[in-house]
C-alpha atoms as a PDB file:
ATOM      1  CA  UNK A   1       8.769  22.638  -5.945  1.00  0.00           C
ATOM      2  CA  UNK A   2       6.480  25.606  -4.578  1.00  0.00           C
ATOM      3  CA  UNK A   3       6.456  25.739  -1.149  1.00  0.00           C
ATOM      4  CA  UNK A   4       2.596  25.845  -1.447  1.00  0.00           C
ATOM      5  CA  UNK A   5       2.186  22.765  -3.209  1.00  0.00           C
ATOM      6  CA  UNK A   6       1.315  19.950  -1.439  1.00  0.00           C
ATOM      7  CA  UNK A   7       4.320  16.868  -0.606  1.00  0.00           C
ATOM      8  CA  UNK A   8       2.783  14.156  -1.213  1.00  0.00           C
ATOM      9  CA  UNK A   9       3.623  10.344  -0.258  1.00  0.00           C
ATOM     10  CA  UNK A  10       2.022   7.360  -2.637  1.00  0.00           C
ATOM     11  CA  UNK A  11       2.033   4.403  -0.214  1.00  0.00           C
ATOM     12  CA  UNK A  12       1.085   2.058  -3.237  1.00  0.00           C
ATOM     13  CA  UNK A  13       3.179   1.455  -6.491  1.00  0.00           C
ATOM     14  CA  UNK A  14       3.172  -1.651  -8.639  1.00  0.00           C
ATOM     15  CA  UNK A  15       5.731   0.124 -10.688  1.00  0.00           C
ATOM     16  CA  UNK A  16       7.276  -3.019 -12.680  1.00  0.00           C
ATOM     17  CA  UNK A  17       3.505  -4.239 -13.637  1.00  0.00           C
ATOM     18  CA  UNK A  18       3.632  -5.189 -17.062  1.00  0.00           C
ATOM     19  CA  UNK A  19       1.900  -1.686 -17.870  1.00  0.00           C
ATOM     20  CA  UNK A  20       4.515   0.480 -17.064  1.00  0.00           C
ATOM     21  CA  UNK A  21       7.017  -1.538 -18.875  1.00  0.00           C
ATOM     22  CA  UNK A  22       9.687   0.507 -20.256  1.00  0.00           C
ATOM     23  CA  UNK A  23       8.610   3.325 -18.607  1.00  0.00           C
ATOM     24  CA  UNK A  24       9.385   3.285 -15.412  1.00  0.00           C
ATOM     25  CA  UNK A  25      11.818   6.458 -15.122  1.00  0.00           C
ATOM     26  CA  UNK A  26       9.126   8.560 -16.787  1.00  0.00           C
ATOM     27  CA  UNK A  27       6.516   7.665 -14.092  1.00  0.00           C
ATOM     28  CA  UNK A  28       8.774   8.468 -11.477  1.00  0.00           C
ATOM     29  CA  UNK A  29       9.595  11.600 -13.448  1.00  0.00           C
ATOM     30  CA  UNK A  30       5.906  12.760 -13.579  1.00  0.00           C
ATOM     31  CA  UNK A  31       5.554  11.921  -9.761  1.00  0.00           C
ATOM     32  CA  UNK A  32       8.059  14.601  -8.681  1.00  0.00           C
ATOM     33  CA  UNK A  33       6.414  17.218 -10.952  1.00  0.00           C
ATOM     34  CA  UNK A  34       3.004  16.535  -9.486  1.00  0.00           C
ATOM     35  CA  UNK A  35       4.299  16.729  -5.825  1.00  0.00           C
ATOM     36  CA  UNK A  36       5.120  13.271  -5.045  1.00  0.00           C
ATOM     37  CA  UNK A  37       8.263  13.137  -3.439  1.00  0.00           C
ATOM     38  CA  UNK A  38       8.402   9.772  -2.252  1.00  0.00           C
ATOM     39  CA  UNK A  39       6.423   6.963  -3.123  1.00  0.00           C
ATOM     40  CA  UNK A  40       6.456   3.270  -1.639  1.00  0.00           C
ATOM     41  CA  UNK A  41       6.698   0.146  -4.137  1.00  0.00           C
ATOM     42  CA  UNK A  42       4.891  -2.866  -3.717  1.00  0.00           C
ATOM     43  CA  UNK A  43       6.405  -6.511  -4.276  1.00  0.00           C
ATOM     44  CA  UNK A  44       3.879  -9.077  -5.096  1.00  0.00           C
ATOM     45  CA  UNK A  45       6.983 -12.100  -5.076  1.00  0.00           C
ATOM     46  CA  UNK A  46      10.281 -12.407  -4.584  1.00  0.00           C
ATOM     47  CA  UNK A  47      11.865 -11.225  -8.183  1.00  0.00           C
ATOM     48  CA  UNK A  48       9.762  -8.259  -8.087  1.00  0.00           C
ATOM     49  CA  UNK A  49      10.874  -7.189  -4.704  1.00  0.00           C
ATOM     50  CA  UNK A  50      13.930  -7.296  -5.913  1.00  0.00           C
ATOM     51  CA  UNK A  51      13.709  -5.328  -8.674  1.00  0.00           C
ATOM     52  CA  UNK A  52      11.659  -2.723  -6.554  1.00  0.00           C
ATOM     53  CA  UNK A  53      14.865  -2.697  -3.958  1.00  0.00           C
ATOM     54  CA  UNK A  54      17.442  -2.206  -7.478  1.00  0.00           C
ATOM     55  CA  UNK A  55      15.019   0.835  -8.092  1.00  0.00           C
ATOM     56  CA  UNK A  56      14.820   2.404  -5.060  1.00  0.00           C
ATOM     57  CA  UNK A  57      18.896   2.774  -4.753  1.00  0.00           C
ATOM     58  CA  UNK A  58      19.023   4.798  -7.582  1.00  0.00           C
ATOM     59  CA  UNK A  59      16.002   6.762  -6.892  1.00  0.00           C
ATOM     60  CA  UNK A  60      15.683   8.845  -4.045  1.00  0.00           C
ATOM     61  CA  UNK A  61      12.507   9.174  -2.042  1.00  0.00           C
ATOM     62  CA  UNK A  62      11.667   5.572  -2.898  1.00  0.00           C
ATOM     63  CA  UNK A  63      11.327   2.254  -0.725  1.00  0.00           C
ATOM     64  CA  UNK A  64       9.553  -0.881  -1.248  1.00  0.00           C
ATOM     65  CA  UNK A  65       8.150  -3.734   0.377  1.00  0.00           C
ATOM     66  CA  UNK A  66       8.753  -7.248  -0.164  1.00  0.00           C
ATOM     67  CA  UNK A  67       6.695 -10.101   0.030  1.00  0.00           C
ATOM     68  CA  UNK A  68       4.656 -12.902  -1.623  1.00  0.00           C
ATOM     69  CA  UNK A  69       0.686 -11.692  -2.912  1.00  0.00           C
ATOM     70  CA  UNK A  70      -1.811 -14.725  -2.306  1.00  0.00           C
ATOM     71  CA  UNK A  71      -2.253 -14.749  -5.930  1.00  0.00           C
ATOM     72  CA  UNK A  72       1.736 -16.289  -5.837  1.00  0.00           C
ATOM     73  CA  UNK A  73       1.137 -18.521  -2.824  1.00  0.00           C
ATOM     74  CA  UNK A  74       0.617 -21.463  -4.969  1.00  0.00           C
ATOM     75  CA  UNK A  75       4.142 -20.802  -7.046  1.00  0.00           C
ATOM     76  CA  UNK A  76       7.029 -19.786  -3.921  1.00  0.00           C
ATOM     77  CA  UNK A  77      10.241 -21.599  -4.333  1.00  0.00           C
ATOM     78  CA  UNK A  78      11.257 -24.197  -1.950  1.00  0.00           C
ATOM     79  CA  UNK A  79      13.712 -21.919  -0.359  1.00  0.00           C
ATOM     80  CA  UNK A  80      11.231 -18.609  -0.742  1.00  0.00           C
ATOM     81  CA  UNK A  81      10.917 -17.898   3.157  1.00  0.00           C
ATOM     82  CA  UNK A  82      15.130 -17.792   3.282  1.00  0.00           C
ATOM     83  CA  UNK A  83      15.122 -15.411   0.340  1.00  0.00           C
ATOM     84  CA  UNK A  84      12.377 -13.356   1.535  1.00  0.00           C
ATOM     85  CA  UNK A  85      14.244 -13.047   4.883  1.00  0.00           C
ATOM     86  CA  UNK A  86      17.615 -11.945   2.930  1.00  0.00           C
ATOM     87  CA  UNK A  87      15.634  -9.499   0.581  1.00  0.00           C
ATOM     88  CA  UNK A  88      14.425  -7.553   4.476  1.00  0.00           C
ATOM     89  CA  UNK A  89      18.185  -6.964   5.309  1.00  0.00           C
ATOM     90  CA  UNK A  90      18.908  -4.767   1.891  1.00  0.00           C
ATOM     91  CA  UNK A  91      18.318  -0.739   1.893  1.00  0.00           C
ATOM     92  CA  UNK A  92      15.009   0.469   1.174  1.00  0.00           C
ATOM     93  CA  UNK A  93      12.959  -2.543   2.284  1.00  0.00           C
ATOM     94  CA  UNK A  94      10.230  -1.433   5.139  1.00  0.00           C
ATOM     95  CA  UNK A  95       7.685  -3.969   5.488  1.00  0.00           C
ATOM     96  CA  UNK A  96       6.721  -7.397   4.550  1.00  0.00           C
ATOM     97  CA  UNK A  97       4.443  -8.147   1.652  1.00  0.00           C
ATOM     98  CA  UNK A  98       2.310  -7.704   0.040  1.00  0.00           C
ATOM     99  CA  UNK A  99       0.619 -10.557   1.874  1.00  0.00           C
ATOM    100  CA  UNK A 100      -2.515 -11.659   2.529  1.00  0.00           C
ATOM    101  CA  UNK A 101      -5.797 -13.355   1.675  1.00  0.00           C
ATOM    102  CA  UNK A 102      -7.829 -13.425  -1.529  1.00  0.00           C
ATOM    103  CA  UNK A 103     -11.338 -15.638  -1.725  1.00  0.00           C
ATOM    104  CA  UNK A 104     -12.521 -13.611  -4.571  1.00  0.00           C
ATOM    105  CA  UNK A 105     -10.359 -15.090  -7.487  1.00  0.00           C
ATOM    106  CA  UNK A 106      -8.406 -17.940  -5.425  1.00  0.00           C
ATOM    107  CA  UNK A 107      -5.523 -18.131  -7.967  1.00  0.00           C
ATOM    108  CA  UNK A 108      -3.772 -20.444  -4.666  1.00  0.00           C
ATOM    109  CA  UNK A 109      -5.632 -22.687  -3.244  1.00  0.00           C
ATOM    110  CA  UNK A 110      -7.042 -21.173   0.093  1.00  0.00           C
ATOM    111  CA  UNK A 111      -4.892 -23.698   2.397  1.00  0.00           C
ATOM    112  CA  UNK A 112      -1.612 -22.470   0.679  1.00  0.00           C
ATOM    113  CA  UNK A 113      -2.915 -18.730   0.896  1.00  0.00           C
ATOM    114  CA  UNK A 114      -2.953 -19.486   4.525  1.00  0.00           C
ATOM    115  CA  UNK A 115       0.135 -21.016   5.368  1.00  0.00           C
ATOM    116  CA  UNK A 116       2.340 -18.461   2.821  1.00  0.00           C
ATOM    117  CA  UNK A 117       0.119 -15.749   4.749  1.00  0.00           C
ATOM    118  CA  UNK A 118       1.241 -17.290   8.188  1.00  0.00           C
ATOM    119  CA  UNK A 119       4.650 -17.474   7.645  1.00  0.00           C
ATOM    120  CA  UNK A 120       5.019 -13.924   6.581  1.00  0.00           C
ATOM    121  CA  UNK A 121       3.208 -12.617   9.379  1.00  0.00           C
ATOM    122  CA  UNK A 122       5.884 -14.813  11.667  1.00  0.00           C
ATOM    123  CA  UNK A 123       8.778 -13.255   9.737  1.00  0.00           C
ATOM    124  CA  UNK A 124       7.613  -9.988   9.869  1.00  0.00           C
ATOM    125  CA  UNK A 125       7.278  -9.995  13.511  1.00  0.00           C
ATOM    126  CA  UNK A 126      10.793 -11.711  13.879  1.00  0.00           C
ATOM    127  CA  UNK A 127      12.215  -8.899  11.985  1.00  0.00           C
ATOM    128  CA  UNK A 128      10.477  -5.823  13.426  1.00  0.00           C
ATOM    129  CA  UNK A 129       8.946  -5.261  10.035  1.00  0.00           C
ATOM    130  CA  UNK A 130       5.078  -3.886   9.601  1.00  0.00           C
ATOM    131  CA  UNK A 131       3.315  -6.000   6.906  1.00  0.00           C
ATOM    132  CA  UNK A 132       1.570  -4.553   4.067  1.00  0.00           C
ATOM    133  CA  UNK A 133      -1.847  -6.686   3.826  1.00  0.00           C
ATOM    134  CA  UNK A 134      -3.794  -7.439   0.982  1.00  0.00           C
ATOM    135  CA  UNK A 135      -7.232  -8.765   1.184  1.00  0.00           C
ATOM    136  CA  UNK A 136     -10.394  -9.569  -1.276  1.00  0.00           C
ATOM    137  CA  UNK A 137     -13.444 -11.471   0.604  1.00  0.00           C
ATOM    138  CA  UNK A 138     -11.657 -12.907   3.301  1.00  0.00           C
ATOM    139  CA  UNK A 139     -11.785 -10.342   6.125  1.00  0.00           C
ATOM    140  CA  UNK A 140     -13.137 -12.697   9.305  1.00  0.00           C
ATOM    141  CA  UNK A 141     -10.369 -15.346   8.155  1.00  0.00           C
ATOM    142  CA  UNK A 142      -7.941 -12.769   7.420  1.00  0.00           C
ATOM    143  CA  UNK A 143      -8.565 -10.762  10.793  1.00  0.00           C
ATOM    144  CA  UNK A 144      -8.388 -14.116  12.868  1.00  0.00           C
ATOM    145  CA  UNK A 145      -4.973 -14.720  11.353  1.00  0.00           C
ATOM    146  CA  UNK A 146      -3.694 -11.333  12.287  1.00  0.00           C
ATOM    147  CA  UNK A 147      -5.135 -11.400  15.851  1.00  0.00           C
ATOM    148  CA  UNK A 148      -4.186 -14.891  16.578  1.00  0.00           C
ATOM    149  CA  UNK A 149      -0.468 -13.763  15.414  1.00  0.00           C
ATOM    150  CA  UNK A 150      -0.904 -10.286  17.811  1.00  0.00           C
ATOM    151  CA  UNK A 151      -0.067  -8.361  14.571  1.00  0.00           C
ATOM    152  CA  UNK A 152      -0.447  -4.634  15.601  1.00  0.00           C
ATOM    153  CA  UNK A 153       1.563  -2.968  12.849  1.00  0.00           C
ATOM    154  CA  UNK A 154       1.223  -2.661   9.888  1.00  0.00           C
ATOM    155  CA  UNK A 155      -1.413  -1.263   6.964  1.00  0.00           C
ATOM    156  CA  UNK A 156      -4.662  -2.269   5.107  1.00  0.00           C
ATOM    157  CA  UNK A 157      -3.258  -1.790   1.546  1.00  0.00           C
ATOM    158  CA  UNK A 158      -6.127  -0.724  -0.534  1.00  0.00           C
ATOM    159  CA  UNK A 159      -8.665  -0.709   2.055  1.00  0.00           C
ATOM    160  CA  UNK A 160     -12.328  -1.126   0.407  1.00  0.00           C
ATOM    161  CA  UNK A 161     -14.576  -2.387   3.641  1.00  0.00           C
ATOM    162  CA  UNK A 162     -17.353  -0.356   5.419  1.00  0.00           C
ATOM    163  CA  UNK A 163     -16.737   0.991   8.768  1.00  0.00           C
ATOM    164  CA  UNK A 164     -17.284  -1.986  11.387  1.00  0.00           C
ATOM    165  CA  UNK A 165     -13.947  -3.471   9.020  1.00  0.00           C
ATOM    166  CA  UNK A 166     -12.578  -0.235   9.270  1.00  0.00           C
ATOM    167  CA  UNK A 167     -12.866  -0.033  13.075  1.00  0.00           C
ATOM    168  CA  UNK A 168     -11.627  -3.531  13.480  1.00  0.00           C
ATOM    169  CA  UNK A 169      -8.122  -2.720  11.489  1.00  0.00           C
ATOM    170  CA  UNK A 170      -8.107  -0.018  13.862  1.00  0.00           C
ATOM    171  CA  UNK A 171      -8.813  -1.326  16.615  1.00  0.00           C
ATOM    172  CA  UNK A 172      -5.623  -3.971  16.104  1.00  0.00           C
ATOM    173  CA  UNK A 173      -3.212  -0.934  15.432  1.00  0.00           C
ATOM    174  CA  UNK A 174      -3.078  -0.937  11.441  1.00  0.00           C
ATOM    175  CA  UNK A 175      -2.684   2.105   9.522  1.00  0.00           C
ATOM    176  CA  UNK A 176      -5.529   2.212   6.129  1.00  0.00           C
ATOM    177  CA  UNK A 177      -4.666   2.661   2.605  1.00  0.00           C
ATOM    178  CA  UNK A 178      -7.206   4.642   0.779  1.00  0.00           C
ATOM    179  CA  UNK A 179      -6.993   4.370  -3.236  1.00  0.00           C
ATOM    180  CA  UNK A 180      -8.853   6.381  -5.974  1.00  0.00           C
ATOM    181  CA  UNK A 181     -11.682   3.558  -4.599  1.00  0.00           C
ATOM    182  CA  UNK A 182     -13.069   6.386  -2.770  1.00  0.00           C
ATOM    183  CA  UNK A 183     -13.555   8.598  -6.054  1.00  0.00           C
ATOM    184  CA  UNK A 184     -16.217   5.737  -7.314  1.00  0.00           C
ATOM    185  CA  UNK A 185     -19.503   7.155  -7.226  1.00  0.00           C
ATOM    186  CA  UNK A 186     -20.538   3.327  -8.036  1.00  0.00           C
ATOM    187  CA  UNK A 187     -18.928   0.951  -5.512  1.00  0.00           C
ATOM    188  CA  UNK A 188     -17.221   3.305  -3.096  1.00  0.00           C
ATOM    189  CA  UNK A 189     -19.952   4.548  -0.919  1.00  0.00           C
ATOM    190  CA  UNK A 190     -19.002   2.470   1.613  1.00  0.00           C
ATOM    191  CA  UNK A 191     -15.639   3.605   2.215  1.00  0.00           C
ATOM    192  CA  UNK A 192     -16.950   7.170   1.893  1.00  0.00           C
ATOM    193  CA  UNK A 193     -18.803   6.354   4.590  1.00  0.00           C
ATOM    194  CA  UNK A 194     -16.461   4.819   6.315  1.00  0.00           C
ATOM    195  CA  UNK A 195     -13.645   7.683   5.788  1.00  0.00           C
ATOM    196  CA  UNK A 196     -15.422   9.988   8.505  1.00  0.00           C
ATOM    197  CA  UNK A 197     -14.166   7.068  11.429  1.00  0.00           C
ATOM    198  CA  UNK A 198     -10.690   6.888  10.095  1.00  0.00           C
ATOM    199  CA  UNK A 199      -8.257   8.878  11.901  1.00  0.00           C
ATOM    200  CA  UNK A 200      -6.093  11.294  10.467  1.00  0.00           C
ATOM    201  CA  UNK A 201      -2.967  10.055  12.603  1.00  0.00           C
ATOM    202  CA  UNK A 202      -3.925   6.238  10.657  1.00  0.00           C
ATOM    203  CA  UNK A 203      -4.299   7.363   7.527  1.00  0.00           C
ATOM    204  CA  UNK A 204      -1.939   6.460   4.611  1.00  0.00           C
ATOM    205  CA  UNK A 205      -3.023   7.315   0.621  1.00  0.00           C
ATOM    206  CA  UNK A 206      -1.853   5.087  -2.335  1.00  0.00           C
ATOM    207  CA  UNK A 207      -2.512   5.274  -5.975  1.00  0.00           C
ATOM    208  CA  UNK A 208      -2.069   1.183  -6.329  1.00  0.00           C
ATOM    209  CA  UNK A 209      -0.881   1.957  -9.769  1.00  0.00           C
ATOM    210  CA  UNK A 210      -1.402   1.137 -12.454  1.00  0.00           C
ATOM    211  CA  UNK A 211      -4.471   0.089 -11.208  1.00  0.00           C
ATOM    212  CA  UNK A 212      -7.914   1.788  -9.508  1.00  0.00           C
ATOM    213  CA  UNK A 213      -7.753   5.219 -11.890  1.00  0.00           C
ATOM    214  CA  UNK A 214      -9.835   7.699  -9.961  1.00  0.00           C
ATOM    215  CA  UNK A 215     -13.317   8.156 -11.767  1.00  0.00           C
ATOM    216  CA  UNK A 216     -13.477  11.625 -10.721  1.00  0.00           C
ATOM    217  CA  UNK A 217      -9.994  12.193 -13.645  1.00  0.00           C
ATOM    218  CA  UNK A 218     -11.412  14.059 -16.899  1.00  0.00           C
ATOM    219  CA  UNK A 219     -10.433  12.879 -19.361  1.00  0.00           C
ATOM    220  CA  UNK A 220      -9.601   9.859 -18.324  1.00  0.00           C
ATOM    221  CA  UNK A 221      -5.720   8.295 -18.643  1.00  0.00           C
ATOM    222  CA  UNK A 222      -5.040   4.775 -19.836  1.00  0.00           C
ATOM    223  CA  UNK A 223      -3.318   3.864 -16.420  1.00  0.00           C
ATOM    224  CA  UNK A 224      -3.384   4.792 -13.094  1.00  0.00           C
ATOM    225  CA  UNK A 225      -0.387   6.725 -12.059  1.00  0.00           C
ATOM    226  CA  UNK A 226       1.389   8.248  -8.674  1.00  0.00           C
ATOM    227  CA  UNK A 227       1.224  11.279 -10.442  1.00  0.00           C
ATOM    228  CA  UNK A 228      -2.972  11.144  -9.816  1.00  0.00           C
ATOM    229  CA  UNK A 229      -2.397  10.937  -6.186  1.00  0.00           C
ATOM    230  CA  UNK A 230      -4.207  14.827  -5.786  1.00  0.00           C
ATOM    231  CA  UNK A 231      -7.038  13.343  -6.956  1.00  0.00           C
ATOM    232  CA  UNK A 232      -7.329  10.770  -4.091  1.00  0.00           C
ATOM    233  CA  UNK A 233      -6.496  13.100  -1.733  1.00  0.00           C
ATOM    234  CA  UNK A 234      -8.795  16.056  -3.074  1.00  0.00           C
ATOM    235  CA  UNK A 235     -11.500  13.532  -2.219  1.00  0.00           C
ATOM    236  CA  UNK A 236     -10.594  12.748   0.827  1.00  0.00           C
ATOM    237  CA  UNK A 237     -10.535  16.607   1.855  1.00  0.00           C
ATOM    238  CA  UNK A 238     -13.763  17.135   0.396  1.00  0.00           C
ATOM    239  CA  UNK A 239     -15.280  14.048   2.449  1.00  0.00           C
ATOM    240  CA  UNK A 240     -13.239  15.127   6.382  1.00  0.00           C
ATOM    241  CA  UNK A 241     -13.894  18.791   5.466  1.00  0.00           C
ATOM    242  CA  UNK A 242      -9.449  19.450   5.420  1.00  0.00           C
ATOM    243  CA  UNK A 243      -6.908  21.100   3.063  1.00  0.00           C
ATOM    244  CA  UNK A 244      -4.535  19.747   1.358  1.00  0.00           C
ATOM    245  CA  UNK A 245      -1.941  20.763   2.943  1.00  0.00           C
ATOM    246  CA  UNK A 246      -2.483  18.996   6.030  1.00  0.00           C
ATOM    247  CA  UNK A 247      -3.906  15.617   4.740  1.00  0.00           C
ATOM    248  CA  UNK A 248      -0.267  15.898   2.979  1.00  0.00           C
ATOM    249  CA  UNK A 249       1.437  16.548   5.940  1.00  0.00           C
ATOM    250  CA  UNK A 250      -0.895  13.872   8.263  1.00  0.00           C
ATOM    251  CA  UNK A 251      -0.105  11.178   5.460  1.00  0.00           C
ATOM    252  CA  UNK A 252       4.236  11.977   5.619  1.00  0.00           C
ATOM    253  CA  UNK A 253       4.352  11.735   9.056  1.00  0.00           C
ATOM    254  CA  UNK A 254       2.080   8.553   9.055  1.00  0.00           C
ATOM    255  CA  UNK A 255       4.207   6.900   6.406  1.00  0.00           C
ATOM    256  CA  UNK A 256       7.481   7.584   8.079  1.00  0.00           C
ATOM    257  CA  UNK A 257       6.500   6.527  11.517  1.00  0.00           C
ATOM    258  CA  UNK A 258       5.009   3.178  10.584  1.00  0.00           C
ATOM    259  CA  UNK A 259       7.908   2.391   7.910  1.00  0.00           C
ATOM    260  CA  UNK A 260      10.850   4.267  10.125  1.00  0.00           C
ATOM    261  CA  UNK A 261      11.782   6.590   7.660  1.00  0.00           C
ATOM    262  CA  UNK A 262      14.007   9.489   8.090  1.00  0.00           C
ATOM    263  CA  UNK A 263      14.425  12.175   6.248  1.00  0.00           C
ATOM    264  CA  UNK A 264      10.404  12.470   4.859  1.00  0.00           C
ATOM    265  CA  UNK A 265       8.674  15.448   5.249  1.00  0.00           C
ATOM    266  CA  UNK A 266       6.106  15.822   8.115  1.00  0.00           C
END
């Protein structure tokens, strides 16, 4: 890769969503020609944490985290918490989750969400992992739980708030995700916004792919990909007035000290 190109890190990859099926190899593939040298995978349960952590062995560059999504609360395994805790001691694994809190669609019942949610934040802190936090109109609930729980690492995966959430994540030590949200002209104005009070030393980009194509792409791809990660970052650039080069460079160094990489680029 040209020296002059950017190294970028996607901190957001559903890779074995039912969209890239088959295809996995060749999205990788098109990540390293774009400039993405190491991207993180997310597990929404316990089989596709798994099959994240298989991936990531043979693929260099990649890690994963592992957790249950509130969407799964409602369908763990008796024994889910034991195998969760087993899938944190393999290779690769760097955080807990992707956990959280979702009110908008409540596909678990909100009690379940809770306790799931509760459980991984306990484990995560019990095994010096940083959690990985998803969450859809449920912020005050959501921000009790992690304050009650002294949660101080960890990121806002696909962060979408305005700028007093934004400051309150902060405030509690979490690094933010920022998606191709930011490229909507429609619903992202408030992250733009909130983008000028978000540290570059806190700042993490993810594609969440397959999912959250950037608007600003012409013509526009079926599927979101890591490979579109430029055109996150080109708008986050444009809106805190930076290259390229050193949003890339702020995001590496982010990534590995939060997740305690080695070897990734700063």
């Amino acid at each position: 890769m040209d020296s002059a190109t950017p190294d970028w890190f996607d901190c957001g990859v559903n890779l074995f969503s039912a969209q890239f099926a088959g295809s996995e190899q060749q999205v990788w593939l098109r990540a390293q020609q774009a400039g993405v040298s190491n991207m993180l995978l997310i597990g929404s349960d316990i089989t596709e944490s798994l099959l994240n952590q298989q991936f990531c062995l043979s693929h260099r560059g990649c890690y994963t985290t592992a957790g249950v999504h509130p969407h799964q609360a409602g369908n763990v395994a008796a024994d889910w918490l034991v195998q969760l805790n087993n899938l944190l001691a393999l290779p690769a694994v760097v955080a807990v989750g992707e956990c959280g809190l979702d009110f908008n669609r409540d596909f678990s019942p909100r009690p379940v969400q809770q306790q799931v949610f509760a459980s991984q934040l306990q484990l995560a802190k019990q095994r010096q992992k940083p959690v990985y936090l998803h969450e859809r109109d449920a912020f005050s609930t959501q921000l009790a739980m992690l304050t009650e729980q002294h949660i101080n690492r960890g990121v806002a995966h696909c962060f979408t708030g305005d700028s007093s959430q934004l400051k309150a994540y902060l405030d509690l030590g979490l690094y933010i995700g920022i998606t191709g949200w930011v490229c909507d002209e429609r619903r992202g104005q408030s992250l733009q916004q909130a983008i000028s009070y978000l540290p570059l030393d806190r700042i993490l980009l993810e594609t969440d792919a397959p999912y959250l194509l950037p608007r600003t792409l012409k013509p526009r791809p079926k599927h979101n990909e890591p490979a579109f990660i430029p055109a996150i970052a080109a708008e986050v650039c444009r809106l805190k007035n930076i290259d390229s080069q050193h949003l890339a460079a702020a995001c590496a160094a982010n990534a590995r000290r939060l997740f305690s990489l080695s070897g990734v680029a700063a």
